[in-house]
C-alpha atoms as a PDB file:
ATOM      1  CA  UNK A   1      32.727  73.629 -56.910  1.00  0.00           C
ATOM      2  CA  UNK A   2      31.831  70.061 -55.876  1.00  0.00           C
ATOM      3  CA  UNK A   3      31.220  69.132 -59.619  1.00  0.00           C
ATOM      4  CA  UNK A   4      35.206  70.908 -60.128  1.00  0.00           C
ATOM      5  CA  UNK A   5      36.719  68.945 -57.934  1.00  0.00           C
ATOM      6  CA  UNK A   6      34.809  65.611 -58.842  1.00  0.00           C
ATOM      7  CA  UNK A   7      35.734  65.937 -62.351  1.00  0.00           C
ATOM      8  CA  UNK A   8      39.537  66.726 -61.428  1.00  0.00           C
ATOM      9  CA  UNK A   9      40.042  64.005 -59.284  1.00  0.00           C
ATOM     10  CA  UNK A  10      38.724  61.689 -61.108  1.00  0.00           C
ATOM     11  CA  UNK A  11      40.819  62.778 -63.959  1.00  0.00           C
ATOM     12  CA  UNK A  12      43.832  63.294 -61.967  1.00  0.00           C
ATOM     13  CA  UNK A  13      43.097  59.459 -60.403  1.00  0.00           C
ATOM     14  CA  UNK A  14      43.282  58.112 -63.509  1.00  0.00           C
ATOM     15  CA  UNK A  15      45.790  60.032 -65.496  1.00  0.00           C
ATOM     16  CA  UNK A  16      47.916  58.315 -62.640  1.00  0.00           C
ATOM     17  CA  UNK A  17      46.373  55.053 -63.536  1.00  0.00           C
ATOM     18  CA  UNK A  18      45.562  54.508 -59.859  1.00  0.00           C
ATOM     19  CA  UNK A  19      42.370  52.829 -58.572  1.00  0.00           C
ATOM     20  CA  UNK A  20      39.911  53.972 -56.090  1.00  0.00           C
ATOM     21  CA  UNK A  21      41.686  51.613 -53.601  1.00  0.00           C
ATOM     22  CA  UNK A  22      45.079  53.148 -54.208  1.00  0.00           C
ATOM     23  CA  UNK A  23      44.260  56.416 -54.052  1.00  0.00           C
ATOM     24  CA  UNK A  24      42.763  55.264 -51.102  1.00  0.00           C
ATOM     25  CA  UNK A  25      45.730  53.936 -49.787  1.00  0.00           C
ATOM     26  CA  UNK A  26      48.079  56.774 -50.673  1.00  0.00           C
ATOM     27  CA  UNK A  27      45.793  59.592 -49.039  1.00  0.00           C
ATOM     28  CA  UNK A  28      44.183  58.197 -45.854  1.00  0.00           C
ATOM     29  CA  UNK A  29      40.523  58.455 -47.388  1.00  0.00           C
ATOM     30  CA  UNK A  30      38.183  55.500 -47.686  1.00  0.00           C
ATOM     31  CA  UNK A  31      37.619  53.909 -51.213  1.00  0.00           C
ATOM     32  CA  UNK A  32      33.870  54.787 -50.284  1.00  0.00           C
ATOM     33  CA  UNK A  33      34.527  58.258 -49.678  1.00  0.00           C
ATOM     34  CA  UNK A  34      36.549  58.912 -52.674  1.00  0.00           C
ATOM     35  CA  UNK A  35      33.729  57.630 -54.822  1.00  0.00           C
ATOM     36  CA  UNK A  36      31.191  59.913 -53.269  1.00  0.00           C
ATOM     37  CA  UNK A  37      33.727  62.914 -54.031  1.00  0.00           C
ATOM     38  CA  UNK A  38      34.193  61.559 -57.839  1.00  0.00           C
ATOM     39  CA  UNK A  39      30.305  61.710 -58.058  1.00  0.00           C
ATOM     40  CA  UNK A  40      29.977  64.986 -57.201  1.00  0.00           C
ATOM     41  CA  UNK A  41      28.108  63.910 -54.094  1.00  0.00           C
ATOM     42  CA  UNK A  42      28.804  65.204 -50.555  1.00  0.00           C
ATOM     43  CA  UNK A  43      30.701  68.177 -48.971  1.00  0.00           C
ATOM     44  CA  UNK A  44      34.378  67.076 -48.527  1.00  0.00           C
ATOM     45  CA  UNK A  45      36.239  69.215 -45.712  1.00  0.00           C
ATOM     46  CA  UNK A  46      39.376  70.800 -46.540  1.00  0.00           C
ATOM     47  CA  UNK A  47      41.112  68.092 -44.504  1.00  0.00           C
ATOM     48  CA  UNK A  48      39.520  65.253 -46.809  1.00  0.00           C
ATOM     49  CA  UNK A  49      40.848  67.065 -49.953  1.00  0.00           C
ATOM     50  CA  UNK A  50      44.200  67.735 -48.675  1.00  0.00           C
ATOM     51  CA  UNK A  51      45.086  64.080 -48.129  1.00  0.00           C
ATOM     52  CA  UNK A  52      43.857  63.475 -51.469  1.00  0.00           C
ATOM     53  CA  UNK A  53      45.883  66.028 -53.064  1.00  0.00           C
ATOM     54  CA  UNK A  54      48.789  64.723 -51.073  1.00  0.00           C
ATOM     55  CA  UNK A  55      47.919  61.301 -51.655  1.00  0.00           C
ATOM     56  CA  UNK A  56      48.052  62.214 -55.506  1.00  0.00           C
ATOM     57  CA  UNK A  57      51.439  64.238 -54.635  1.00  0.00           C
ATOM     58  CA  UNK A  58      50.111  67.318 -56.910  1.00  0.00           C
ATOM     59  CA  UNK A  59      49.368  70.726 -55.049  1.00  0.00           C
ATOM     60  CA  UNK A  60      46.084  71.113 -53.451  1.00  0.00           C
ATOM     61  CA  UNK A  61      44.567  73.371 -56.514  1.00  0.00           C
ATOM     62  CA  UNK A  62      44.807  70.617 -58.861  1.00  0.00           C
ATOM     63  CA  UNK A  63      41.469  69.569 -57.111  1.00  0.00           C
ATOM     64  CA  UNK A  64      39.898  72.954 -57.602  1.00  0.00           C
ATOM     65  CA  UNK A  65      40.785  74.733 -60.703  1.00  0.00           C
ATOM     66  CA  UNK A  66      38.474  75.616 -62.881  1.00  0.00           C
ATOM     67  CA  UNK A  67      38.311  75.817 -67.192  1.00  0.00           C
ATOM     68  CA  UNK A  68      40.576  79.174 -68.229  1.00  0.00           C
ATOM     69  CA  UNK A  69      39.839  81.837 -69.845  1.00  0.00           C
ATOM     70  CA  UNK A  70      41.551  85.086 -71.015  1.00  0.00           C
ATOM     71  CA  UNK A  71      40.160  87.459 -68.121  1.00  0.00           C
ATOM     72  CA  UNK A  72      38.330  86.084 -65.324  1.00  0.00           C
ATOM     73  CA  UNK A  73      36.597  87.911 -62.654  1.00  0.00           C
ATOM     74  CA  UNK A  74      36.407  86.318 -59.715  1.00  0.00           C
ATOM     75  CA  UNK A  75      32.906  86.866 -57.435  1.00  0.00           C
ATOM     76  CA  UNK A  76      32.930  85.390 -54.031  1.00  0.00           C
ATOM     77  CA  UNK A  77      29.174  85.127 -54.420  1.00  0.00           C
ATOM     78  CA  UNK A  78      29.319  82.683 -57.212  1.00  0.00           C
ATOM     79  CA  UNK A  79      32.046  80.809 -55.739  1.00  0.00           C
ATOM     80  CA  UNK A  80      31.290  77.915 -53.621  1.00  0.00           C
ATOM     81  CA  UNK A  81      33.474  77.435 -50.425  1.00  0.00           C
ATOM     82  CA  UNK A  82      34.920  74.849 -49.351  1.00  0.00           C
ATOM     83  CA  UNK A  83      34.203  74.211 -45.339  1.00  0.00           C
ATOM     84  CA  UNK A  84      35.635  73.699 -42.013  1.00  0.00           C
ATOM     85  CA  UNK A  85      34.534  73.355 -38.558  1.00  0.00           C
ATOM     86  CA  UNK A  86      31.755  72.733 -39.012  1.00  0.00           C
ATOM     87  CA  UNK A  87      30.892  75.873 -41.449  1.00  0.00           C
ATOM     88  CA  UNK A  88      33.119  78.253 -39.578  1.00  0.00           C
ATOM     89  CA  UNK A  89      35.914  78.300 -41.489  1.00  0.00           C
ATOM     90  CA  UNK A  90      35.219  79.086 -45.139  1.00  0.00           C
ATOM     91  CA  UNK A  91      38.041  79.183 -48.108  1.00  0.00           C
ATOM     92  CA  UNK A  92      37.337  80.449 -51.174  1.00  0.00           C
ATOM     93  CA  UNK A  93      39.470  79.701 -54.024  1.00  0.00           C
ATOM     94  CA  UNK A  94      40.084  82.855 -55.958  1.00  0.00           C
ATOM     95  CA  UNK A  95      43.026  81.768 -58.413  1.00  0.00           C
ATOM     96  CA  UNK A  96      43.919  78.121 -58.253  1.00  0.00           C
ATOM     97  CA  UNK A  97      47.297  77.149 -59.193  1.00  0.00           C
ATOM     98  CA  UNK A  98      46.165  75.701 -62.605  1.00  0.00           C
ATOM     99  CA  UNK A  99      48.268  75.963 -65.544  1.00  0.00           C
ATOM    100  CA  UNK A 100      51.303  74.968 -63.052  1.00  0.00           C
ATOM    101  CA  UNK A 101      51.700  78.985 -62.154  1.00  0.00           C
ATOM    102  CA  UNK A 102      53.171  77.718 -59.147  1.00  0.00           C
ATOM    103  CA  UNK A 103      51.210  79.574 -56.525  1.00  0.00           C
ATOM    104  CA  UNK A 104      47.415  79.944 -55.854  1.00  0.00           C
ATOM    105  CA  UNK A 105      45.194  82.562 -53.763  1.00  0.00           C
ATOM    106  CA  UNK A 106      42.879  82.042 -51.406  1.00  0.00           C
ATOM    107  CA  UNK A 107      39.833  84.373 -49.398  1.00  0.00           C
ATOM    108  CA  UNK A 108      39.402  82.699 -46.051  1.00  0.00           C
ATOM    109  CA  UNK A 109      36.460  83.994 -43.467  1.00  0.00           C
ATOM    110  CA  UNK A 110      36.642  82.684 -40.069  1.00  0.00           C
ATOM    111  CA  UNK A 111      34.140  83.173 -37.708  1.00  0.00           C
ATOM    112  CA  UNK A 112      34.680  83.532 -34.184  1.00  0.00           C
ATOM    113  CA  UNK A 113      35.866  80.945 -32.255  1.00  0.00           C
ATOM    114  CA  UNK A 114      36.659  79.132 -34.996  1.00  0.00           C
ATOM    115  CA  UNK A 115      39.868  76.837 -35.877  1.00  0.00           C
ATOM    116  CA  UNK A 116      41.150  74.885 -38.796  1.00  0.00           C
ATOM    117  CA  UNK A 117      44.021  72.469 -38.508  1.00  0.00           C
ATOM    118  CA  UNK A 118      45.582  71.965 -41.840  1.00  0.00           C
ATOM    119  CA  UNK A 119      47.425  69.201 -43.263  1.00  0.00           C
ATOM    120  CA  UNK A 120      51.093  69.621 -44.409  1.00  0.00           C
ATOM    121  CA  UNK A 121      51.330  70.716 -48.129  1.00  0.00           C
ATOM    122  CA  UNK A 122      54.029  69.277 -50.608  1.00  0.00           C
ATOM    123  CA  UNK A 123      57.635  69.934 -49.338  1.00  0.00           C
ATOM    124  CA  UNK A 124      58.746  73.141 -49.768  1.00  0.00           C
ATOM    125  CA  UNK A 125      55.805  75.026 -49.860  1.00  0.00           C
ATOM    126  CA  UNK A 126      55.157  78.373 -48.879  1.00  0.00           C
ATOM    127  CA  UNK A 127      52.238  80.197 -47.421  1.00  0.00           C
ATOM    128  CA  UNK A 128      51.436  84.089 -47.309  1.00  0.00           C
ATOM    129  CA  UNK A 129      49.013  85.614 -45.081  1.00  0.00           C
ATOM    130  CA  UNK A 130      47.322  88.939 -44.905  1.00  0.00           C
ATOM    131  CA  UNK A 131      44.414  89.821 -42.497  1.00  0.00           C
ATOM    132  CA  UNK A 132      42.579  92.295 -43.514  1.00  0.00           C
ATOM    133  CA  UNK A 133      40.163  91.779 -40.148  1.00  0.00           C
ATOM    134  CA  UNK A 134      40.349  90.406 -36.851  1.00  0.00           C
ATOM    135  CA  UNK A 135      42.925  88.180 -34.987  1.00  0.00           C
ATOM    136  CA  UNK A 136      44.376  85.295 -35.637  1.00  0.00           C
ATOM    137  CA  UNK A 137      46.910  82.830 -33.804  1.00  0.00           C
ATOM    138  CA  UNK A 138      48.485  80.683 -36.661  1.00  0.00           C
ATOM    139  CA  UNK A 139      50.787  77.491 -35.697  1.00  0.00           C
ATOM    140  CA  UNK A 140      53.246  76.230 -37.236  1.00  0.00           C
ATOM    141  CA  UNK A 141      54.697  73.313 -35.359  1.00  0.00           C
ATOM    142  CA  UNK A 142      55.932  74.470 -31.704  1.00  0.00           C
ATOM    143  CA  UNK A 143      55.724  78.553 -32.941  1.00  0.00           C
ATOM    144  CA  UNK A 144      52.545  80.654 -32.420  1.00  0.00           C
ATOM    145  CA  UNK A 145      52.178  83.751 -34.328  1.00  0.00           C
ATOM    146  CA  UNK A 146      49.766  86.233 -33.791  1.00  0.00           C
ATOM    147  CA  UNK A 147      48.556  88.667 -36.338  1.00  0.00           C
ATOM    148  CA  UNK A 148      46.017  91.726 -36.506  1.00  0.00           C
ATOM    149  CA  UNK A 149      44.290  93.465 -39.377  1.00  0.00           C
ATOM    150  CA  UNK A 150      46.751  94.624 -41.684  1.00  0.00           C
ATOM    151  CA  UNK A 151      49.453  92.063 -40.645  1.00  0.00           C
ATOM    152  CA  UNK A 152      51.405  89.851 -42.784  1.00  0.00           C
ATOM    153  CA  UNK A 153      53.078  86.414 -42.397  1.00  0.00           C
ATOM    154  CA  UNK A 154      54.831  84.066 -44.083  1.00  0.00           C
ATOM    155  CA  UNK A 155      56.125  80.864 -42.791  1.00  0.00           C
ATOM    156  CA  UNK A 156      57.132  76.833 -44.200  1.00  0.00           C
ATOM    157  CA  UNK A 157      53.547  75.119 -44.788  1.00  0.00           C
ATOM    158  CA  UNK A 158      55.456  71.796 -45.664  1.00  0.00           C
ATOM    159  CA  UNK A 159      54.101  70.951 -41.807  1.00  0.00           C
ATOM    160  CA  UNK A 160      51.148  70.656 -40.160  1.00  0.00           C
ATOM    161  CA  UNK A 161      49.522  74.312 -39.271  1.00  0.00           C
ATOM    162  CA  UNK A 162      46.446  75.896 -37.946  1.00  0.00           C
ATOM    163  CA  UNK A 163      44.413  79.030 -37.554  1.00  0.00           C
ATOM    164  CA  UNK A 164      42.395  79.983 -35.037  1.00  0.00           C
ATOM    165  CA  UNK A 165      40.224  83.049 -35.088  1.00  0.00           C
ATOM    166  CA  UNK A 166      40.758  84.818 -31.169  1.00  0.00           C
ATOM    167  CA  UNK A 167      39.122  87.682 -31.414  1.00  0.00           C
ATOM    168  CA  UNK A 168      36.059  89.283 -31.366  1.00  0.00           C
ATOM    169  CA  UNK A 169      34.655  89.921 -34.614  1.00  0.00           C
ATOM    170  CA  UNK A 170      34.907  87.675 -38.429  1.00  0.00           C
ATOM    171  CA  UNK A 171      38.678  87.432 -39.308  1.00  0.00           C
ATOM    172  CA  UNK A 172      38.833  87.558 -43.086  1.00  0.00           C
ATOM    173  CA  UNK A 173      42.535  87.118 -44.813  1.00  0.00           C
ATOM    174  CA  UNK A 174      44.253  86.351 -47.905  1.00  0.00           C
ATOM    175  CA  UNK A 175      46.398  83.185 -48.654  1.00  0.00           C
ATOM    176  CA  UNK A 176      48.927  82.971 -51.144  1.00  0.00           C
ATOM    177  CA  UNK A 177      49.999  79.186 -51.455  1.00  0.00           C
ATOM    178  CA  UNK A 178      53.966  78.874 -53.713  1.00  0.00           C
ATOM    179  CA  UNK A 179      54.273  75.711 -54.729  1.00  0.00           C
ATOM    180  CA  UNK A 180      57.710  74.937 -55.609  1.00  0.00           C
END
């Protein structure tokens, strides 16, 4: 995955024609740590490549899609997650939102305990969970929603959110990401 995103940022950077210290400017991350990325070096946190995708205003799988194909199985085993808190959150990309098919899907495992503050996506965007285990409080602004196994929600991502795992066992869900 790190070698993924490397190569699509970098391309992505400079189909823009924007430097290092632009893109630097744009998203929030250091010229330093954008070079790292672009070198395939490191493990950047969701967070980190969220301001970059904002800070290159394209959605956030631009940075993670990978070559197509006809048919394409997707294994979580061979996929490499991206992290938060420390390890606790993980998000898998299943089926980026390459091609501009405006909408992307996610497997996310949190661990107990865990939380993960996301940045706001592009205006306009939507997300859609499903839990499939667990419980989760999601916020969205000033509203808390809670959600069990089998729930559903959808809400505006186009703000600052978060997740936070508060129950007793691995929450694992699906996210559907529309980009408009």
């Amino acid at each position: 995955m790190n070698s993924i995103v490397a190569a699509n940022i970098k391309r992505l950077r400079e189909e823009r024609k924007l430097s290092m210290e632009e893109l630097a400017k744009f998203s929030g991350v250091s010229k330093s740590m954008i070079a790292q990325i672009e070198r395939g070096e490191g493990n950047p946190t969701l967070s980190t490549l969220w301001k970059i995708s904002n800070g290159l205003k394209v959605p956030f799988d631009s940075l993670t899609v990978r070559p197509k194909t006809q048919h394409e199985i997707v294994k979580i085993s061979e996929i490499q997650p991206l992290f938060e808190n420390e390890g606790k959150v993980r998000n898998y990309s299943l089926f980026p939102d390459d091609e501009n098919r405006r909408f992307a899907i996610y497997y996310l495992e949190l661990e107990k305990g865990s939380y993960w503050e996301s940045e706001a996506h592009l205006q306009g965007t939507t997300e859609f969970i499903t839990l499939f285990s667990g419980i989760v409080k999601i916020k969205v602004k000033d509203k808390h929603f809670i959600i069990q196994k089998g729930d559903s929600l959808r809400f505006n991502a186009d703000a600052v959110h978060s997740y936070q795992n508060i129950g007793d066992e691995m929450a694992m869900m699906h996210m559907t990401i529309y980009n408009p």
